[in-house]
PDB file of N, CA and C in Angstrom:
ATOM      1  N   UNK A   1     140.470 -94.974 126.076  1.00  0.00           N
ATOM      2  CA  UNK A   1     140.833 -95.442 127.403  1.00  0.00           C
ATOM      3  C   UNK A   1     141.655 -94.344 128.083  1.00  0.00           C
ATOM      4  N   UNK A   2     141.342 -93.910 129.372  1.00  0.00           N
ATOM      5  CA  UNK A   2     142.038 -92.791 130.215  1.00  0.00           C
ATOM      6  C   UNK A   2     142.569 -93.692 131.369  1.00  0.00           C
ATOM      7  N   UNK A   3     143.812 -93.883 131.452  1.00  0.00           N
ATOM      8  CA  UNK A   3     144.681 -94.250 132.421  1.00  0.00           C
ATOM      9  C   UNK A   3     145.070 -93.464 133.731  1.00  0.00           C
ATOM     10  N   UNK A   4     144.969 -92.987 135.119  1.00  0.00           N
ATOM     11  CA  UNK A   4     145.878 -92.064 135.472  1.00  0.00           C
ATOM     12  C   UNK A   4     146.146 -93.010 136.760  1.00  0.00           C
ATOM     13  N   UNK A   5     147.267 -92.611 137.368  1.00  0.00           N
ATOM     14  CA  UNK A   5     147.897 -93.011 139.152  1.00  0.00           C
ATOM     15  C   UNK A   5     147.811 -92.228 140.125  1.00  0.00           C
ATOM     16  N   UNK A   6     148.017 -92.413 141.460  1.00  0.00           N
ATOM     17  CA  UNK A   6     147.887 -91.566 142.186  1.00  0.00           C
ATOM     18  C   UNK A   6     148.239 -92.217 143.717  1.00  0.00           C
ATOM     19  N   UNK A   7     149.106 -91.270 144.100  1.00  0.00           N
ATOM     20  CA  UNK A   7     150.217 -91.867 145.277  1.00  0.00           C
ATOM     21  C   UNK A   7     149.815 -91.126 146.364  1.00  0.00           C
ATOM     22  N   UNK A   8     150.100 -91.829 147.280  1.00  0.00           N
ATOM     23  CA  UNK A   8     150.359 -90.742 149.172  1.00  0.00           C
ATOM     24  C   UNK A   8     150.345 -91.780 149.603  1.00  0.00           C
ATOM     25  N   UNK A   9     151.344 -90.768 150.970  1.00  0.00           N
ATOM     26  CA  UNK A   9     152.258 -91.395 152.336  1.00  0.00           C
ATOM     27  C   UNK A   9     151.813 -90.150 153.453  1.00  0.00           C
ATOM     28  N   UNK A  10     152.004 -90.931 154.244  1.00  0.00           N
ATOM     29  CA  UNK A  10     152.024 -90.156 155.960  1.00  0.00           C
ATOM     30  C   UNK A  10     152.454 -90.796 156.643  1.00  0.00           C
ATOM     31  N   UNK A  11     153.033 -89.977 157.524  1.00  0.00           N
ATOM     32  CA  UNK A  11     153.725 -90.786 158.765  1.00  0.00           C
ATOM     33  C   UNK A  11     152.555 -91.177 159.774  1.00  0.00           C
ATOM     34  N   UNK A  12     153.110 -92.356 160.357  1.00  0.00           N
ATOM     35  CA  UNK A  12     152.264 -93.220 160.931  1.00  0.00           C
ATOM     36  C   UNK A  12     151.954 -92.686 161.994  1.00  0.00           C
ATOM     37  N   UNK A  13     152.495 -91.880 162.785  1.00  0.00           N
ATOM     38  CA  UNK A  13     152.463 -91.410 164.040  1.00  0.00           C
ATOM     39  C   UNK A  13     151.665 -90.448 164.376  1.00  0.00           C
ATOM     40  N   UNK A  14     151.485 -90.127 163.398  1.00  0.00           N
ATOM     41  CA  UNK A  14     150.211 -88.705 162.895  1.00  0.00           C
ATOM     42  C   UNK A  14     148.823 -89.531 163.730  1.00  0.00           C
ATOM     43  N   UNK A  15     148.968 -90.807 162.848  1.00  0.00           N
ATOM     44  CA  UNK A  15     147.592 -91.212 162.886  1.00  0.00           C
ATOM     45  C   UNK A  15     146.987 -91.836 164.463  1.00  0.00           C
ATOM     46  N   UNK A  16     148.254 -91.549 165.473  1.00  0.00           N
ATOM     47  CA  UNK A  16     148.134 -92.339 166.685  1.00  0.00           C
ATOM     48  C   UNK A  16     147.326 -91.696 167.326  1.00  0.00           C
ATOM     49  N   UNK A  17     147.149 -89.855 167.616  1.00  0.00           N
ATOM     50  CA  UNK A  17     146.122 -89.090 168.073  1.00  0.00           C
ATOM     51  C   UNK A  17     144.972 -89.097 167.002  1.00  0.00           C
ATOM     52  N   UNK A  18     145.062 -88.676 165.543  1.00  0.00           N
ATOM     53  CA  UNK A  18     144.047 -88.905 165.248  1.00  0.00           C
ATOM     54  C   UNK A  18     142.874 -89.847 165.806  1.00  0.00           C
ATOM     55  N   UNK A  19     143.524 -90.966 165.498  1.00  0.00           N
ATOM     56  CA  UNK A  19     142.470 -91.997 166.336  1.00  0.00           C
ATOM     57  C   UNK A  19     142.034 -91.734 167.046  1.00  0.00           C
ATOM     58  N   UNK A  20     142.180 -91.017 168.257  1.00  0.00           N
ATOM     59  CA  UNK A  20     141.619 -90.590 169.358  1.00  0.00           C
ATOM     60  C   UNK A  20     140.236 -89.328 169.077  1.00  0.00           C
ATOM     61  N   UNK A  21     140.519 -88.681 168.110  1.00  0.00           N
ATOM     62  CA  UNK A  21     139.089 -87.817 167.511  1.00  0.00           C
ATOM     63  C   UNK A  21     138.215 -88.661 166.911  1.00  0.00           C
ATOM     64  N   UNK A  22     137.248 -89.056 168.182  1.00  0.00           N
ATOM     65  CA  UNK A  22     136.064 -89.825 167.312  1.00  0.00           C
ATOM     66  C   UNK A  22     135.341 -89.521 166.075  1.00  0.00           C
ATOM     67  N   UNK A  23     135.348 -88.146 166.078  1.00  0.00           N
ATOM     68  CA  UNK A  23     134.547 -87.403 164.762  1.00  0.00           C
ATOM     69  C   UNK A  23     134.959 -87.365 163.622  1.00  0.00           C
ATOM     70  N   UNK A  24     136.662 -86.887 163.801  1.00  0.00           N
ATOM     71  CA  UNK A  24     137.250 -87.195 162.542  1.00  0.00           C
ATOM     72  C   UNK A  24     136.818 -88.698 162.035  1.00  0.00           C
ATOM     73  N   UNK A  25     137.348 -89.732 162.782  1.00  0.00           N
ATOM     74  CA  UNK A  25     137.458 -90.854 162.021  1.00  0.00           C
ATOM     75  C   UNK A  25     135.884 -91.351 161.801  1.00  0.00           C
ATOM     76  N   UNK A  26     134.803 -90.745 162.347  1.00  0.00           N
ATOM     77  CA  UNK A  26     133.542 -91.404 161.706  1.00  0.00           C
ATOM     78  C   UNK A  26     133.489 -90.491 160.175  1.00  0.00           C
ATOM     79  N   UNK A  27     133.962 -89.551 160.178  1.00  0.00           N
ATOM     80  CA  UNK A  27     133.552 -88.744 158.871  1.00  0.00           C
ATOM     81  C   UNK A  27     134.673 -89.129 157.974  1.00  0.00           C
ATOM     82  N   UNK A  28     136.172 -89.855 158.027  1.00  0.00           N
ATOM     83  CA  UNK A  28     137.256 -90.131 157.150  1.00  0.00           C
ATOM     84  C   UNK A  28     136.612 -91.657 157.046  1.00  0.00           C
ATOM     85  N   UNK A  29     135.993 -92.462 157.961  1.00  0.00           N
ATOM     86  CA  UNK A  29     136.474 -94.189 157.694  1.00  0.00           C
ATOM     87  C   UNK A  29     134.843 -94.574 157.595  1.00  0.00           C
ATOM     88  N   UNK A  30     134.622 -95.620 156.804  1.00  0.00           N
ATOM     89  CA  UNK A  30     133.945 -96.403 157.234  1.00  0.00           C
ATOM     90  C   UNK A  30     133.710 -97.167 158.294  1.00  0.00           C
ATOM     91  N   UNK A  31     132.296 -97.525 158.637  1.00  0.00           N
ATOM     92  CA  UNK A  31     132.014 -98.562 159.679  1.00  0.00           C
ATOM     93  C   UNK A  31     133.443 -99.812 159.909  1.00  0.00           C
ATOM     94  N   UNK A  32     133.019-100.368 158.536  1.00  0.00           N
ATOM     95  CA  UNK A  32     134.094-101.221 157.868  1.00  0.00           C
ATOM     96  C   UNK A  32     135.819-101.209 158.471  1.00  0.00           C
ATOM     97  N   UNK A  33     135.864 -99.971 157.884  1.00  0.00           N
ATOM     98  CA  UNK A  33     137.398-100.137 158.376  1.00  0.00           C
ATOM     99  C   UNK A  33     137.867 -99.330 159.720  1.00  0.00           C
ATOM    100  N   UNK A  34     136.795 -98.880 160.320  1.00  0.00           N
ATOM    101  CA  UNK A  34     137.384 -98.419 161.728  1.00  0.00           C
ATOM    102  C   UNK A  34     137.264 -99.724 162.432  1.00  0.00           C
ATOM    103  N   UNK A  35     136.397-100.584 162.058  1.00  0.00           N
ATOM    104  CA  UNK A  35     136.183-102.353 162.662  1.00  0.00           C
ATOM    105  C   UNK A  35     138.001-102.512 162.480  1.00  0.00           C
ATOM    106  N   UNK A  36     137.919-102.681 160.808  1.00  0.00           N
ATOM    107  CA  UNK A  36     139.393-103.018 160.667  1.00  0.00           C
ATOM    108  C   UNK A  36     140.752-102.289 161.705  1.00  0.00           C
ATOM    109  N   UNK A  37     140.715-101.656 161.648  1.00  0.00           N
ATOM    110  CA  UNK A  37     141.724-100.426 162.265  1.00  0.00           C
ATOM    111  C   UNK A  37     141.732-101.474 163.867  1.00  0.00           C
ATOM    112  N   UNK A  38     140.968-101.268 164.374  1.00  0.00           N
ATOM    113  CA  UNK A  38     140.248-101.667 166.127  1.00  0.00           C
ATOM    114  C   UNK A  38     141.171-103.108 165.952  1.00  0.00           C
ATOM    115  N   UNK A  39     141.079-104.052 164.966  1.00  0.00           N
ATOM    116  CA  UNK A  39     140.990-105.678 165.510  1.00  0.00           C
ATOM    117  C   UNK A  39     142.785-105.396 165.010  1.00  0.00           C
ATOM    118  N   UNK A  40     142.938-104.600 164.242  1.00  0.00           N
ATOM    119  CA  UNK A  40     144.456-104.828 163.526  1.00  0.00           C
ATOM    120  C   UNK A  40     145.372-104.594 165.086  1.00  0.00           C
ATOM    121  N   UNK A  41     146.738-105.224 164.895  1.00  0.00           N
ATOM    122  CA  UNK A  41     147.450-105.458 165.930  1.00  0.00           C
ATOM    123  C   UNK A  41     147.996-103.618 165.973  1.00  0.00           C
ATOM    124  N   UNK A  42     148.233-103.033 164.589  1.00  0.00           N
ATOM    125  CA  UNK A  42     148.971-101.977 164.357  1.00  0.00           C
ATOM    126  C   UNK A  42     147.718-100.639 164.143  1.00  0.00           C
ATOM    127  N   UNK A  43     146.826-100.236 164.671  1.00  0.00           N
ATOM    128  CA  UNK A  43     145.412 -99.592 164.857  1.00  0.00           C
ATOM    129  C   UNK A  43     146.756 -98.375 163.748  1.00  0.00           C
ATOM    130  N   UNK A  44     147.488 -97.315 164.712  1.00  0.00           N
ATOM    131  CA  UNK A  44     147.970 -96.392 163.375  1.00  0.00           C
ATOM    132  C   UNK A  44     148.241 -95.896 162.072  1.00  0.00           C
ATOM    133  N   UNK A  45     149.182 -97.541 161.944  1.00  0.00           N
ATOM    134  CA  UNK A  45     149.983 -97.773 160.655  1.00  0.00           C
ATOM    135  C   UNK A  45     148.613 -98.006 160.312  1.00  0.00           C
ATOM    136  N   UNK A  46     147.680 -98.807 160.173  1.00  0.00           N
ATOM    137  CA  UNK A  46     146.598 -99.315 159.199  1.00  0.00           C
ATOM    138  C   UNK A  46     145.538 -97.997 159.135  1.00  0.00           C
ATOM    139  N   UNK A  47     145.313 -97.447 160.287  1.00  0.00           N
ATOM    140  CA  UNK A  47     144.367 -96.408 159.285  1.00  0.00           C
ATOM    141  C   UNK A  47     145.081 -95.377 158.904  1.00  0.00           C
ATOM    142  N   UNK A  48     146.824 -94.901 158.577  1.00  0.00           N
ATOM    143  CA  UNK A  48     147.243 -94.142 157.964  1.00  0.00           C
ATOM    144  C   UNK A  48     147.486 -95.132 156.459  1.00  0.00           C
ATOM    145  N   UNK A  49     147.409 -96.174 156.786  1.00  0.00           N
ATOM    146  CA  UNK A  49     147.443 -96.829 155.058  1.00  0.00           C
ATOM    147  C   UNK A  49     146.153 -96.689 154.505  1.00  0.00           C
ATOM    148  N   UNK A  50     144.995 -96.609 154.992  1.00  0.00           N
ATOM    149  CA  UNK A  50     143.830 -96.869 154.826  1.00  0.00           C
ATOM    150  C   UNK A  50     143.650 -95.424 154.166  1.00  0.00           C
ATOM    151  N   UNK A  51     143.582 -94.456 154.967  1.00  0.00           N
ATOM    152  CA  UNK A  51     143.792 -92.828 154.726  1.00  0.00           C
ATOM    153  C   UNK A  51     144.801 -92.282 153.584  1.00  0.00           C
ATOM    154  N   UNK A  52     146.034 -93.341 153.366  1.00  0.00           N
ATOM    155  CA  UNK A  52     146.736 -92.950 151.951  1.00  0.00           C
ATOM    156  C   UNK A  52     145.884 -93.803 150.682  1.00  0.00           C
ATOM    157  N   UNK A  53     145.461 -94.964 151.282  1.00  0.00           N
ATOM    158  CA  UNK A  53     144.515 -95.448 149.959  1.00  0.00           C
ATOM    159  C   UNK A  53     143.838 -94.394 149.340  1.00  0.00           C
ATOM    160  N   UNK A  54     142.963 -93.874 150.383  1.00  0.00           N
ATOM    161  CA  UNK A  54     141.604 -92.905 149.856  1.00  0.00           C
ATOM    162  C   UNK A  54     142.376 -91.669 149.406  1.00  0.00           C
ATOM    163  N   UNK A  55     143.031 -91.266 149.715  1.00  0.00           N
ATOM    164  CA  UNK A  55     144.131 -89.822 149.285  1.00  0.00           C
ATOM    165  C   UNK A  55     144.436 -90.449 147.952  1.00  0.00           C
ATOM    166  N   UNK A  56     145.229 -91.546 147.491  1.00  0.00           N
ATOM    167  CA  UNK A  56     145.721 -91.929 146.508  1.00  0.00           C
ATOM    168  C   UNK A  56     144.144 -92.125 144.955  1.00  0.00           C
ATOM    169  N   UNK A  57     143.295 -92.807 145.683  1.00  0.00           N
ATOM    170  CA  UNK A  57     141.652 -92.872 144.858  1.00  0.00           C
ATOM    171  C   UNK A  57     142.097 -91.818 144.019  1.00  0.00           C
ATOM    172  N   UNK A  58     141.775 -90.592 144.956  1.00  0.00           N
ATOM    173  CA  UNK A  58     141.280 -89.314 144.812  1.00  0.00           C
ATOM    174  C   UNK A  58     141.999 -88.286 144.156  1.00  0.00           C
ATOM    175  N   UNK A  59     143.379 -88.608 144.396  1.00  0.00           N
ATOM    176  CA  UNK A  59     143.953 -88.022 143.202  1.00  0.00           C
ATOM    177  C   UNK A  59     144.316 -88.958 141.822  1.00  0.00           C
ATOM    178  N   UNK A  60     144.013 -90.604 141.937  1.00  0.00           N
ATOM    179  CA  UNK A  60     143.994 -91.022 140.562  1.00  0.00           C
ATOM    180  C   UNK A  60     142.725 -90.736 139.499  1.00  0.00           C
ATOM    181  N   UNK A  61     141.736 -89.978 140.283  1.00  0.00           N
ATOM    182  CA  UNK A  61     140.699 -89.900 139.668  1.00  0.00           C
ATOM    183  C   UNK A  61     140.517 -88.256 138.980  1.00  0.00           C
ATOM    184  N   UNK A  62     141.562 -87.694 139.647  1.00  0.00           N
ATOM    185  CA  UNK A  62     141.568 -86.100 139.481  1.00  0.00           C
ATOM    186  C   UNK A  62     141.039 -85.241 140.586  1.00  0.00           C
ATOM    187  N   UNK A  63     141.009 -85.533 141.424  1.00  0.00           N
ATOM    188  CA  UNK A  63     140.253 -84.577 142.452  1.00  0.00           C
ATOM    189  C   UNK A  63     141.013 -84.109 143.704  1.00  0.00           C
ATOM    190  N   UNK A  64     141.627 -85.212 144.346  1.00  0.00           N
ATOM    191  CA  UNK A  64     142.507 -85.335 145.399  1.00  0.00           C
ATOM    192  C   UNK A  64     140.601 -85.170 146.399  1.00  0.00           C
ATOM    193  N   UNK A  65     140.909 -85.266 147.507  1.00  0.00           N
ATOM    194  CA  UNK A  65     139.835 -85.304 148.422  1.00  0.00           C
ATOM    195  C   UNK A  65     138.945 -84.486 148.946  1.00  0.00           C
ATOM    196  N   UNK A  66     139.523 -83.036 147.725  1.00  0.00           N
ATOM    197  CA  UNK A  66     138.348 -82.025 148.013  1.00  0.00           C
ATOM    198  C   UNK A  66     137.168 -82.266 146.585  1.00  0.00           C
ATOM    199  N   UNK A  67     136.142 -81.846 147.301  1.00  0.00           N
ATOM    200  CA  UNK A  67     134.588 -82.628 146.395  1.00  0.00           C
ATOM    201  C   UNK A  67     134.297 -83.722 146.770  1.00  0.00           C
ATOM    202  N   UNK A  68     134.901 -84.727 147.655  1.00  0.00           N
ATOM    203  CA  UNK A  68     134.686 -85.654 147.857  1.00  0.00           C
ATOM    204  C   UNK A  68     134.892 -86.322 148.794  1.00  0.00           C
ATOM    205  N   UNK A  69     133.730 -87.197 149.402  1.00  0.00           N
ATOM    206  CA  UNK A  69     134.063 -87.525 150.685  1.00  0.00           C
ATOM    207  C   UNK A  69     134.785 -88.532 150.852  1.00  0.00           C
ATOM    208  N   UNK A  70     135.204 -88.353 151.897  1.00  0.00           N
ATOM    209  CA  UNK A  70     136.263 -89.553 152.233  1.00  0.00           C
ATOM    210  C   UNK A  70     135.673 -91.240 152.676  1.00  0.00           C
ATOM    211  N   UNK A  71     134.506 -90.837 152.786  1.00  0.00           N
ATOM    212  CA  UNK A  71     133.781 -92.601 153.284  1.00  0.00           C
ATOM    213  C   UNK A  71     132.951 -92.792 152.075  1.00  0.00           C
ATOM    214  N   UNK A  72     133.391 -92.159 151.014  1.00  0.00           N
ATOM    215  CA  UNK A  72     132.580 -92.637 150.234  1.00  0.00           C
ATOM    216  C   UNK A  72     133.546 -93.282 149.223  1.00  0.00           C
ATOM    217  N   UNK A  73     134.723 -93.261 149.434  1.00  0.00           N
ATOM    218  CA  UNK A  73     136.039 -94.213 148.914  1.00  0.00           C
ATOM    219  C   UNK A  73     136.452 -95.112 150.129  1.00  0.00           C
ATOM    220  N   UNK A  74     135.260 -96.375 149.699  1.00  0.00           N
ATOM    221  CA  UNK A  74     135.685 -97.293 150.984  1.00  0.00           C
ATOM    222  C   UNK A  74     136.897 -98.284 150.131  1.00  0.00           C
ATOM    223  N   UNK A  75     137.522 -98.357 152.004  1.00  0.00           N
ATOM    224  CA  UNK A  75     138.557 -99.699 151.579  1.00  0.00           C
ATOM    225  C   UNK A  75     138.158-100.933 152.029  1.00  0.00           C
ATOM    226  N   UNK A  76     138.359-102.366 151.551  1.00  0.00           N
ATOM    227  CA  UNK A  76     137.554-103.410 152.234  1.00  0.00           C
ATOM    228  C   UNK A  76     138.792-104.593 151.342  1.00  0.00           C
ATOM    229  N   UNK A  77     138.510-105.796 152.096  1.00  0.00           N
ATOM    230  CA  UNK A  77     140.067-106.535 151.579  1.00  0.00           C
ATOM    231  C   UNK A  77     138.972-108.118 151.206  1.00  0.00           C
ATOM    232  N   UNK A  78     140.142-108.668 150.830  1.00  0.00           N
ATOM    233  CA  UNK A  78     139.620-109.644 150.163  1.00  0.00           C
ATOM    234  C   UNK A  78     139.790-110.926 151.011  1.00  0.00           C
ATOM    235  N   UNK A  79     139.942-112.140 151.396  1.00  0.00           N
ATOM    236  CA  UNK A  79     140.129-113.111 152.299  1.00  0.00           C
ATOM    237  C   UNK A  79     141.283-113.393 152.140  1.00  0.00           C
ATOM    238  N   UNK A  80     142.210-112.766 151.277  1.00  0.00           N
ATOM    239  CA  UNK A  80     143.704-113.453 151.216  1.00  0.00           C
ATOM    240  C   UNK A  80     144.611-111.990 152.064  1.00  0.00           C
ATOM    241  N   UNK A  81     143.377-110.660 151.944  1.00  0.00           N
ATOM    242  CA  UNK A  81     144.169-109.667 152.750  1.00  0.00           C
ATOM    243  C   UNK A  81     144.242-108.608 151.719  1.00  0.00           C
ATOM    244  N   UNK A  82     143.971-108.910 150.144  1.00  0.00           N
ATOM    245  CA  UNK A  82     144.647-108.126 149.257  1.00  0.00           C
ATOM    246  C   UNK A  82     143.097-106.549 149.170  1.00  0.00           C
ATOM    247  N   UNK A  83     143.305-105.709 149.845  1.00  0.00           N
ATOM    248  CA  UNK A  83     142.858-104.402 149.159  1.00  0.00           C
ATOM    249  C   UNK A  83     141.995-104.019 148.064  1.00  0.00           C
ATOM    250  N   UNK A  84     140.906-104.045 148.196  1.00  0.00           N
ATOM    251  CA  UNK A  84     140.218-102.979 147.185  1.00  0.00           C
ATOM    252  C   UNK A  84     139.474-102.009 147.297  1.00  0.00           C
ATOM    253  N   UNK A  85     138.923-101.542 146.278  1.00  0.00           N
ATOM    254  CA  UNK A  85     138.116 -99.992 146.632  1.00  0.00           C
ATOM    255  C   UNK A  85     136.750-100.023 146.230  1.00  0.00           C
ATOM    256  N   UNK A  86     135.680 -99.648 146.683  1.00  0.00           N
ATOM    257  CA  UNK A  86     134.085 -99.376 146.654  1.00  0.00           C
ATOM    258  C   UNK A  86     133.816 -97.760 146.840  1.00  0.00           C
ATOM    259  N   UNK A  87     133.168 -97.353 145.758  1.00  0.00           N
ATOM    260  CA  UNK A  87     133.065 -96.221 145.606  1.00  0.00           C
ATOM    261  C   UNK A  87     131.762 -96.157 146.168  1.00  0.00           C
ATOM    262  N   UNK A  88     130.448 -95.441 146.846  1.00  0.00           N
ATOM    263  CA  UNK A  88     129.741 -94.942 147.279  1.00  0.00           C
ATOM    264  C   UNK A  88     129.026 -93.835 147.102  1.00  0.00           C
ATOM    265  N   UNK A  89     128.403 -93.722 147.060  1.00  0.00           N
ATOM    266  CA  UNK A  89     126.956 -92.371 147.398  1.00  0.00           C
ATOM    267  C   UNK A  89     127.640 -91.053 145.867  1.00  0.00           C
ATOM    268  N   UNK A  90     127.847 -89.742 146.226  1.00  0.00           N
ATOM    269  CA  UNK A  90     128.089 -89.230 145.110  1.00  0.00           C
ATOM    270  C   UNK A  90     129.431 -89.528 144.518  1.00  0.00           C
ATOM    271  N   UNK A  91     130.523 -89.829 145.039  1.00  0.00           N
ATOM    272  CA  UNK A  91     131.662 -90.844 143.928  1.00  0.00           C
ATOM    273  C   UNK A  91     131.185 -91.898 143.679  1.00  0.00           C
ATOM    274  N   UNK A  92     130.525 -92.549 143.507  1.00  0.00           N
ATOM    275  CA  UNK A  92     129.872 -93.789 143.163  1.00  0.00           C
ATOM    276  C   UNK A  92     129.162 -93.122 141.530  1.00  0.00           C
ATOM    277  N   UNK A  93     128.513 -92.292 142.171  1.00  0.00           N
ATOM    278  CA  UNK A  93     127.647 -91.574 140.522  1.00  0.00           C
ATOM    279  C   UNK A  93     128.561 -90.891 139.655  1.00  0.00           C
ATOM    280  N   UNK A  94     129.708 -90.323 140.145  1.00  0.00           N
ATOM    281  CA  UNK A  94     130.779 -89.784 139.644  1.00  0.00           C
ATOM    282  C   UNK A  94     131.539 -90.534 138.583  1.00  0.00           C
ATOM    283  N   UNK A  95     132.283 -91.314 139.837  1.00  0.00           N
ATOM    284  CA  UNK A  95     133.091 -92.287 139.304  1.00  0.00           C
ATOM    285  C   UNK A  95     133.130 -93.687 139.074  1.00  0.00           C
ATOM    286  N   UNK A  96     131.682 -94.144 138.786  1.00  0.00           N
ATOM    287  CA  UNK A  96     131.589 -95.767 138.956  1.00  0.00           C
ATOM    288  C   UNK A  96     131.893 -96.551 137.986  1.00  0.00           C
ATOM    289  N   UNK A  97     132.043 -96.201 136.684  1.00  0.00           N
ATOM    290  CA  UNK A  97     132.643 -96.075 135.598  1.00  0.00           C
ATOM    291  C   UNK A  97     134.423 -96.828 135.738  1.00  0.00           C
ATOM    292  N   UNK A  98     134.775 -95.984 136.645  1.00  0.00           N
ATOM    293  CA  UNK A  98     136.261 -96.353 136.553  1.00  0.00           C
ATOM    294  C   UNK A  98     136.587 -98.248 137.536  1.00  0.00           C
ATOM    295  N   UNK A  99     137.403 -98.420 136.814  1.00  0.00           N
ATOM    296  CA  UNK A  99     137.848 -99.727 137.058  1.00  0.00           C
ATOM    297  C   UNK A  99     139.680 -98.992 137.996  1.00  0.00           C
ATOM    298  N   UNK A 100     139.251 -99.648 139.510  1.00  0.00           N
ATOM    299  CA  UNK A 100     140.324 -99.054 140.764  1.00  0.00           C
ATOM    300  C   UNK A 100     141.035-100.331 140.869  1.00  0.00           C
ATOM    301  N   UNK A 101     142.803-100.229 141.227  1.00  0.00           N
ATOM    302  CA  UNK A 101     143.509-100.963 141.342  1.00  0.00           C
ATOM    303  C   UNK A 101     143.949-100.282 142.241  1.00  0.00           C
ATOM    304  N   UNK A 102     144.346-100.750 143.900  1.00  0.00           N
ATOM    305  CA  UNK A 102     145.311 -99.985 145.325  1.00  0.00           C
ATOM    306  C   UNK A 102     145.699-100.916 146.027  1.00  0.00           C
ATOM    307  N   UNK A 103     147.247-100.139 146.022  1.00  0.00           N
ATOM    308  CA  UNK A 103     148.310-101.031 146.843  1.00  0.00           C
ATOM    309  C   UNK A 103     148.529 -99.831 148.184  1.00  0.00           C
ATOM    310  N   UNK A 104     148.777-101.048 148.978  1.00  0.00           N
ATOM    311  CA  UNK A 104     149.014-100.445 150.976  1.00  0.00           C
ATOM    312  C   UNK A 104     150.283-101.001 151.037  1.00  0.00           C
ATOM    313  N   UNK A 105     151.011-100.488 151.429  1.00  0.00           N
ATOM    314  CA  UNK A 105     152.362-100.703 152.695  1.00  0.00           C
ATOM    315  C   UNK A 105     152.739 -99.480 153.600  1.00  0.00           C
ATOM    316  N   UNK A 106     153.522-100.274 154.497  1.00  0.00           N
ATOM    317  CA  UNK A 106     154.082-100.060 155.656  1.00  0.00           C
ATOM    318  C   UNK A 106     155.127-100.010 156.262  1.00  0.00           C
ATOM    319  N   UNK A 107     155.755 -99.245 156.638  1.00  0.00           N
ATOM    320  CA  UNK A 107     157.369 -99.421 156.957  1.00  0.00           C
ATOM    321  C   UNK A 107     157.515 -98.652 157.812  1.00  0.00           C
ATOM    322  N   UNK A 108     158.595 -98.868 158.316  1.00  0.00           N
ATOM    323  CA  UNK A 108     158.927 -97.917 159.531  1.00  0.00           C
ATOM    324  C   UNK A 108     158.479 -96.777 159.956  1.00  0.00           C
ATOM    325  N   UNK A 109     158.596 -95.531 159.927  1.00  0.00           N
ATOM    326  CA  UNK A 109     157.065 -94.150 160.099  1.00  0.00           C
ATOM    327  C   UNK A 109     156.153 -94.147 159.163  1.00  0.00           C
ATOM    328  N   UNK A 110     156.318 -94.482 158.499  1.00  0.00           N
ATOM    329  CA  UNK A 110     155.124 -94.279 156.879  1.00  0.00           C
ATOM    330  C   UNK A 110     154.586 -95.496 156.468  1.00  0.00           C
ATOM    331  N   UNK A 111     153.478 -94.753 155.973  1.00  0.00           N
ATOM    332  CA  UNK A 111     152.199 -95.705 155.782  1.00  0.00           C
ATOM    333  C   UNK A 111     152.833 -95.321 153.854  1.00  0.00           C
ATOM    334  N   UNK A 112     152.075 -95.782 152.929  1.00  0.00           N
ATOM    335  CA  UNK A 112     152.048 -94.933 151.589  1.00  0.00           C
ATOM    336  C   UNK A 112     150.691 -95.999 150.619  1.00  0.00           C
ATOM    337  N   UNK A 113     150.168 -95.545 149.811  1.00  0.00           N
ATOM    338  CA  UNK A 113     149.560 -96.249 148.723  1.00  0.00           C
ATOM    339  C   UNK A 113     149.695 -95.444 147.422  1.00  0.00           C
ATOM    340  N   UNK A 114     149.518 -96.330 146.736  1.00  0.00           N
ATOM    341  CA  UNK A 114     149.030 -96.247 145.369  1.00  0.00           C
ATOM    342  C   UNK A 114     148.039 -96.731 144.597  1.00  0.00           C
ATOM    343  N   UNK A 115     147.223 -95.757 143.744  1.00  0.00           N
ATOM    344  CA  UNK A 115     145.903 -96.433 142.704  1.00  0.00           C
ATOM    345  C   UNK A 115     146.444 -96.301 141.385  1.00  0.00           C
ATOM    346  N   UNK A 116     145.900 -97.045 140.894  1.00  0.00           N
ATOM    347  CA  UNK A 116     145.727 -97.291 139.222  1.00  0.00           C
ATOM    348  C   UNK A 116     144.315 -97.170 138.685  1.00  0.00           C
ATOM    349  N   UNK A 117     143.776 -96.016 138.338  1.00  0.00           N
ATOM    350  CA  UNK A 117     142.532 -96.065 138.080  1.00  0.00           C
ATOM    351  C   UNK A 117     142.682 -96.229 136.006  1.00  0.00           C
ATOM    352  N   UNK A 118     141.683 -96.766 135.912  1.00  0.00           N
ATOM    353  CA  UNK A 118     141.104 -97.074 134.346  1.00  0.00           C
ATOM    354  C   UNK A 118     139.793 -96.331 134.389  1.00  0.00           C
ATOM    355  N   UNK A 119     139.553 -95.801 132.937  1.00  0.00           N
ATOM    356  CA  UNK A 119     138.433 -95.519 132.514  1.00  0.00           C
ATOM    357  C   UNK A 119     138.592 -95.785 130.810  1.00  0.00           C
ATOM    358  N   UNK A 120     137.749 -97.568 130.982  1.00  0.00           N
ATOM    359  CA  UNK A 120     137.880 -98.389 129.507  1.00  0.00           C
ATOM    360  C   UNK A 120     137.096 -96.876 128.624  1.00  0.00           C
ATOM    361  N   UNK A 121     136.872 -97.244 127.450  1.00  0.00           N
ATOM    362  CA  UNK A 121     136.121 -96.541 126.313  1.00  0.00           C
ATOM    363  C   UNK A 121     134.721 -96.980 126.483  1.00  0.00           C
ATOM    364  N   UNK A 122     133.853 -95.525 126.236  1.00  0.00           N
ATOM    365  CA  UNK A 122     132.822 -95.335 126.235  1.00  0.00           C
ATOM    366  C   UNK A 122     132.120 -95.737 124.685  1.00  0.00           C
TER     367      UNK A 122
END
């Protein structure tokens, strides 16, 4: 069994122009969560949490976000609100294997998450 974690934060304020580069955010977000981002009351804070999720994936998996795309570590929530992760297209073939655990919060400038990735025995 291979255990590892993997953390990131950004300030929220970053993400207020981002938003405004349509290109960036079709190539960082899913369909999915730019929907999310749009209906959320807080459009910033949520896609800089959304954006530390996938930062956090990516270095619990060993990579951090170079080799890998960023919409292909989707985030998508559950009906109570709680966060999880769907891996996709070549992290999907990579890493589908691993069993993902990610936490989001929010606070005053900063967004931050954390993963808990597993990889049971082969």
């Amino acid at each position: 069994m291979t255990l590892r974690n993997g953390i990131d934060m950004e300030r929220i304020q970053r993400f207020a122009s981002i938003l405004k580069n349509e290109y960036f955010c079709r190539r960082i977000f899913t369909e999915r969560e730019r929907a999310y981002v749009e209906q959320s009351g807080h459009p910033a804070a949520t896609a800089a949490g959304i954006f530390c999720a996938k930062e956090a994936v990516a270095k619990a998996l060993g990579r951090g976000l170079f080799g890998l795309l960023p919409r292909e570590i989707g985030l998508d929530w559950t009906e109570r609100g709680d966060p999880f992760v769907t891996l996709t297209g070549s992290a999907a073939r990579q890493y589908g294997a691993w069993k993902l655990a990610v936490s989001v919060t929010h606070t005053g400038d900063y967004a931050a998450a954390v993963c808990t990735a597993l990889l049971p025995e082969e």
